[in-house]
C-alpha atoms as a PDB file:
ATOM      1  CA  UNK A   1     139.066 123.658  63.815  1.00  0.00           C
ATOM      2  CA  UNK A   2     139.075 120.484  66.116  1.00  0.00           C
ATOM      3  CA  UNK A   3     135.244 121.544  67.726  1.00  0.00           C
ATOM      4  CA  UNK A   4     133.207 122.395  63.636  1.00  0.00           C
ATOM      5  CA  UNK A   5     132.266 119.927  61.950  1.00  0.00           C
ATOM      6  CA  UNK A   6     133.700 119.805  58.964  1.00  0.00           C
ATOM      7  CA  UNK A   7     132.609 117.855  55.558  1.00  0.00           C
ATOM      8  CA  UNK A   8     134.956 114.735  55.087  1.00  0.00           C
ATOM      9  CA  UNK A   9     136.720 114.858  51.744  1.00  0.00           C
ATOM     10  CA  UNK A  10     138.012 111.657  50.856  1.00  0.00           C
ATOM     11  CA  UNK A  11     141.083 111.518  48.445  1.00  0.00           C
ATOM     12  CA  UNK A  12     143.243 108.770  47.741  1.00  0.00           C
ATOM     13  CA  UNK A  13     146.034 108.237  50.361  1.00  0.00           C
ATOM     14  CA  UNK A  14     149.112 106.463  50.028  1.00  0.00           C
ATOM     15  CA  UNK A  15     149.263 104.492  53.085  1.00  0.00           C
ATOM     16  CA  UNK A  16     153.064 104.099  53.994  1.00  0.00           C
ATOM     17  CA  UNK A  17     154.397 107.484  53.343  1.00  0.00           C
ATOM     18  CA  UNK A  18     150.906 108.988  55.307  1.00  0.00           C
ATOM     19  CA  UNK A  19     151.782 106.596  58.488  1.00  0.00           C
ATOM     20  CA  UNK A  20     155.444 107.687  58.554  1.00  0.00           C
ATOM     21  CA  UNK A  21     154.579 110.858  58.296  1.00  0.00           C
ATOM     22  CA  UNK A  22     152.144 111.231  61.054  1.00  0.00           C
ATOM     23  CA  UNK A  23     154.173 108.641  63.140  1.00  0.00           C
ATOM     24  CA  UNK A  24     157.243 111.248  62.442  1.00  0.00           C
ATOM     25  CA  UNK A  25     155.530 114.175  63.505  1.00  0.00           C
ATOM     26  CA  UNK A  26     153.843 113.080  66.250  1.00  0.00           C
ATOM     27  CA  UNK A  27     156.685 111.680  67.766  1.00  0.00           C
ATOM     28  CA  UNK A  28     158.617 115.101  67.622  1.00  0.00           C
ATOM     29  CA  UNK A  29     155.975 116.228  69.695  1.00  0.00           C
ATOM     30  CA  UNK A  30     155.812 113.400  72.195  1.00  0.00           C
ATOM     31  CA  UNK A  31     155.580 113.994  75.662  1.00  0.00           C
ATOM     32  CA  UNK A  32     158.740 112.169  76.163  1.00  0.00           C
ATOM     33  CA  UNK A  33     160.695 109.560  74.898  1.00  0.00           C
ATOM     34  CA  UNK A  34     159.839 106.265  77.234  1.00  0.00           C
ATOM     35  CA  UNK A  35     158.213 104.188  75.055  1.00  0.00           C
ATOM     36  CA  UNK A  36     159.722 103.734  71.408  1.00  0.00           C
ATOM     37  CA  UNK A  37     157.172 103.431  68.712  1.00  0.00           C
ATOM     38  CA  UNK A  38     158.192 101.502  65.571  1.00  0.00           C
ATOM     39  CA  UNK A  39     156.331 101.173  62.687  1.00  0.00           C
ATOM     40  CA  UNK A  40     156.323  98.049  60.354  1.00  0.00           C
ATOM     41  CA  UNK A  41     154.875  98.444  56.974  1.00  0.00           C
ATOM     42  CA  UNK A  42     154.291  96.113  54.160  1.00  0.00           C
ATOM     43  CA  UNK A  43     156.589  96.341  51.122  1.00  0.00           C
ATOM     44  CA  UNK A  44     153.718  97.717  48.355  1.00  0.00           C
ATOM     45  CA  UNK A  45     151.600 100.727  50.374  1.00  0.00           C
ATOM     46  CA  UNK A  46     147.900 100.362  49.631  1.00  0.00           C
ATOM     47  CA  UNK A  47     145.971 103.520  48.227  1.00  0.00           C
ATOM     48  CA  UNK A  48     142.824 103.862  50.195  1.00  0.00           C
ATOM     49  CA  UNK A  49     140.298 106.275  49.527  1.00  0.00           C
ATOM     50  CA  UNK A  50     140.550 108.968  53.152  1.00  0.00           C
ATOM     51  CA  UNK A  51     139.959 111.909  54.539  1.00  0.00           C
ATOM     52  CA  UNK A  52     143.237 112.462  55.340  1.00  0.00           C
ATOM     53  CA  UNK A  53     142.553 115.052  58.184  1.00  0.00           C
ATOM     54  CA  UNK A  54     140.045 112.413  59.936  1.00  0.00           C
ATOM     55  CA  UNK A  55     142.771 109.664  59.496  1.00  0.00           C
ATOM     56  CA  UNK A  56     145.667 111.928  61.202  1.00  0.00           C
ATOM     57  CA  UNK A  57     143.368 112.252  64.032  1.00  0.00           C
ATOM     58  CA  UNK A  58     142.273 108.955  64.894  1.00  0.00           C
ATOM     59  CA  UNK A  59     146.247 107.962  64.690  1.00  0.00           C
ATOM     60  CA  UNK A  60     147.176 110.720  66.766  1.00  0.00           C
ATOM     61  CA  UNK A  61     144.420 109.672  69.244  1.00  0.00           C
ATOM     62  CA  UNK A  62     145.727 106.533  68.811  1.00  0.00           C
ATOM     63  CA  UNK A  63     149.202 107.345  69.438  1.00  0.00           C
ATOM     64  CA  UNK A  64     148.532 109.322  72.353  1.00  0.00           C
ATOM     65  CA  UNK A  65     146.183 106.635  74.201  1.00  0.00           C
ATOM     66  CA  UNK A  66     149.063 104.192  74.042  1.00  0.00           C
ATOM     67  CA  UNK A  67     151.367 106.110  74.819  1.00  0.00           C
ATOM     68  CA  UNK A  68     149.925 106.989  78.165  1.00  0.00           C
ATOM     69  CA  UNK A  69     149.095 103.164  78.640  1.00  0.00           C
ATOM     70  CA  UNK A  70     152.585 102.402  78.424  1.00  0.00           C
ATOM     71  CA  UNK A  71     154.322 105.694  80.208  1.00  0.00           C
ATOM     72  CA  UNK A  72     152.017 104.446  83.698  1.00  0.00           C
END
């Protein structure tokens, strides 16, 4: 799935619920514990127009990358 290339297909997103989500997740799956990860978010979420499964992947990237900075 990760290797195809795959047509985007943008749909509005909800912005807070999506990052808590993700943030969640991926932190049930962390490599370990050593560095918290807190996520601030303003009060009213935004509605963007994503393709969600592009977004989830560059915050997972994301999430990972840092978390490897900090771990070191």
């Amino acid at each position: 799935l990760y290797s195809r290339r795959v047509q985007p297909e943008p749909a509005r997103l909800n912005v807070n619920p999506f990052l808590e989500a993700v943030v969640r997740e991926w932190q049930s799956h962390a490599p370990t514990p050593l560095v918290p990860v807190s996520v601030t978010l303003p009060t009213i979420s935004p509605r963007v127009n994503a393709d969600v499964f592009q977004i989830e992947q560059v915050l997972r990237h994301l999430l990972d990358h840092a978390h490897r900075a900090l771990a070191n």
